[in-house]
Protein backbone atom coordinates (compact mmCIF):
# COMPACT_ATOMS: atom_id res chain seq x y z
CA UNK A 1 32.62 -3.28 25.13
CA UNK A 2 29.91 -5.56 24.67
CA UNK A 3 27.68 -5.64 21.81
CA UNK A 4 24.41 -4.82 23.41
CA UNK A 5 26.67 -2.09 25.01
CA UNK A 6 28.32 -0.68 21.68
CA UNK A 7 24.24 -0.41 20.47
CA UNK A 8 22.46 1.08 22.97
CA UNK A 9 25.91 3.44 22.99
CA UNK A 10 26.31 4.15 19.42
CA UNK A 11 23.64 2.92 17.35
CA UNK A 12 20.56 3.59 19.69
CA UNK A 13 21.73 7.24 19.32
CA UNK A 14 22.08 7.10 15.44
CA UNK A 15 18.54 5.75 15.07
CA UNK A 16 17.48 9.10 17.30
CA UNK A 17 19.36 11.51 14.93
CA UNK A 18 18.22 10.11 11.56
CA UNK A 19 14.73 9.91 12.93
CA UNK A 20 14.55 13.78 13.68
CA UNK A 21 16.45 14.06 10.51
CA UNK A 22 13.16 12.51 8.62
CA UNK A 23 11.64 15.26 11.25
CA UNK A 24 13.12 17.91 9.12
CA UNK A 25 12.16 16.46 5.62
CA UNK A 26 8.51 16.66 7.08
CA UNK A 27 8.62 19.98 8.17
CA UNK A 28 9.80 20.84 4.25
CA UNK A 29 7.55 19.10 2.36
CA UNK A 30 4.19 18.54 4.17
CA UNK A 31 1.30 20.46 3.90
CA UNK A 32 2.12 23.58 6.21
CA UNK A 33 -2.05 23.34 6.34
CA UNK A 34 -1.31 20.38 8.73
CA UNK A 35 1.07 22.25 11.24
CA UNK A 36 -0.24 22.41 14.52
CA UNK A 37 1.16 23.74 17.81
CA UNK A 38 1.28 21.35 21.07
CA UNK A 39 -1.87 20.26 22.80
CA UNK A 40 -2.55 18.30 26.13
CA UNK A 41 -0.26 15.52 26.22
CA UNK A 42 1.94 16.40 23.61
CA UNK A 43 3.51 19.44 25.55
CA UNK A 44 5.27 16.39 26.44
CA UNK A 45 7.36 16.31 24.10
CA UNK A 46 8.79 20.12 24.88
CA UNK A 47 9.60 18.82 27.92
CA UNK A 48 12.11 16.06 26.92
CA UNK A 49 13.46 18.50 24.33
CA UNK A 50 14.09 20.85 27.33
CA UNK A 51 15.71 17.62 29.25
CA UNK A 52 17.75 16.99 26.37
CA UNK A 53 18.69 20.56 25.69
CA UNK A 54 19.71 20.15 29.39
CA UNK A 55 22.03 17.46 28.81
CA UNK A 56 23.60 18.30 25.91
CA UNK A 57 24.82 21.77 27.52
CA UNK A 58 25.07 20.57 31.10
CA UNK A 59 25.79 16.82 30.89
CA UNK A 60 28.95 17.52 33.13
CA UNK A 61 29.15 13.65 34.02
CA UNK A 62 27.91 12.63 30.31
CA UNK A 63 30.45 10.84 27.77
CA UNK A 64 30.89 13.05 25.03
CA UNK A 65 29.33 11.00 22.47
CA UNK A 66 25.88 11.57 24.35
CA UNK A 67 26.06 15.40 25.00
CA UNK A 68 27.01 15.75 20.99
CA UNK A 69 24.13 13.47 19.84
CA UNK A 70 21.58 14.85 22.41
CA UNK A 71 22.47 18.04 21.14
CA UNK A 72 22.62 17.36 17.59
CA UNK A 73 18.65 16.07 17.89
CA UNK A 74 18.03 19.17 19.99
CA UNK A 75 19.07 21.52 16.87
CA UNK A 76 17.38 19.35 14.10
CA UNK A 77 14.02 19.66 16.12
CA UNK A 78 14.53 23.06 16.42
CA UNK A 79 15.26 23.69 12.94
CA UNK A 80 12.30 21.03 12.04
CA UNK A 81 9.54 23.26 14.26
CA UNK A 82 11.18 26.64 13.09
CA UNK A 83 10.52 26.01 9.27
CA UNK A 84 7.24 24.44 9.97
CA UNK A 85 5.99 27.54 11.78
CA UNK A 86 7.37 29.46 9.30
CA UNK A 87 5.83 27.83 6.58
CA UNK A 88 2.30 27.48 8.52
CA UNK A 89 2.64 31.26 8.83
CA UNK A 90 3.21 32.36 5.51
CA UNK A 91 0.59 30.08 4.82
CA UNK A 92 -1.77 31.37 6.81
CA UNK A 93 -0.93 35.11 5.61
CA UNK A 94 -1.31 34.35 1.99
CA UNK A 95 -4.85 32.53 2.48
CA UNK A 96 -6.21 35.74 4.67
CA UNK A 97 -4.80 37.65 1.30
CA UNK A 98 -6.56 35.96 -0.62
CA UNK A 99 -9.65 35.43 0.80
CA UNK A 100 -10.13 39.06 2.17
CA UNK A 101 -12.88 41.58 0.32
CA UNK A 102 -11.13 44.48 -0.82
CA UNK A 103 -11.31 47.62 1.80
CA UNK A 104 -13.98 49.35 2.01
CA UNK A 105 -14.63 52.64 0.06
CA UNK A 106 -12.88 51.06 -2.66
CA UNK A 107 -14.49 51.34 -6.38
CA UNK A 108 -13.37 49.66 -9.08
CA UNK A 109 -12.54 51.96 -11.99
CA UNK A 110 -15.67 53.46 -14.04
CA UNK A 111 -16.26 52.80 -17.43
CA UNK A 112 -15.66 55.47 -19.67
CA UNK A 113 -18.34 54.66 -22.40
CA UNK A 114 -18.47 58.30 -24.59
């Protein structure tokens, strides 16, 4: 095995899995403020998470080295947009909570002054 061939085999696909591994660390400690679902282009990337999902369980022809990376990123990007829509909604939640008048009919206790 060459060297370009032992890279683009083995380390190409390391650089992949740390980088959605830095995927998860956003999703945990941004803003969840800054969450956003997909727009235009970027239902792109669902797309190649679908292809990859793809490979990783249907690869038949696929060394195994590829299907367990591909679906090792598949899982971490799942994980990654799971807790970021989680965190986004619970976000969300608590500012309507907060920032709702109280219902109405509602009085706040009288005064007893005598």
């Amino acid at each position: 095995m060459s060297l370009w061939d032992a890279a683009w085999r083995i380390g190409m696909p390391l650089i992949a899995v740390i980088g959605t591994a830095v995927a998860v660390s956003v999703a945990f400690f941004k803003p969840p403020d800054e969450f956003s679902r997909p727009r235009g282009w970027q239902w792109a990337w669902v797309g190649l998470w679908l292809m990859a999902a793809g490979d990783a369980l249907l690869g038949n022809d696929r060394w195994w080295f590829e299907r367990a990376w591909k679906g090792a990123i598949v899982l971490i990007v799942a994980v990654a947009v799971t807790v970021g829509a989680w965190r986004h909604y619970r976000w969300r939640e608590r500012a309507r909570l907060v920032d709702d008048p109280p219902p109405f009919g509602s009085r706040p206790p009288r005064r007893s002054d005598s």
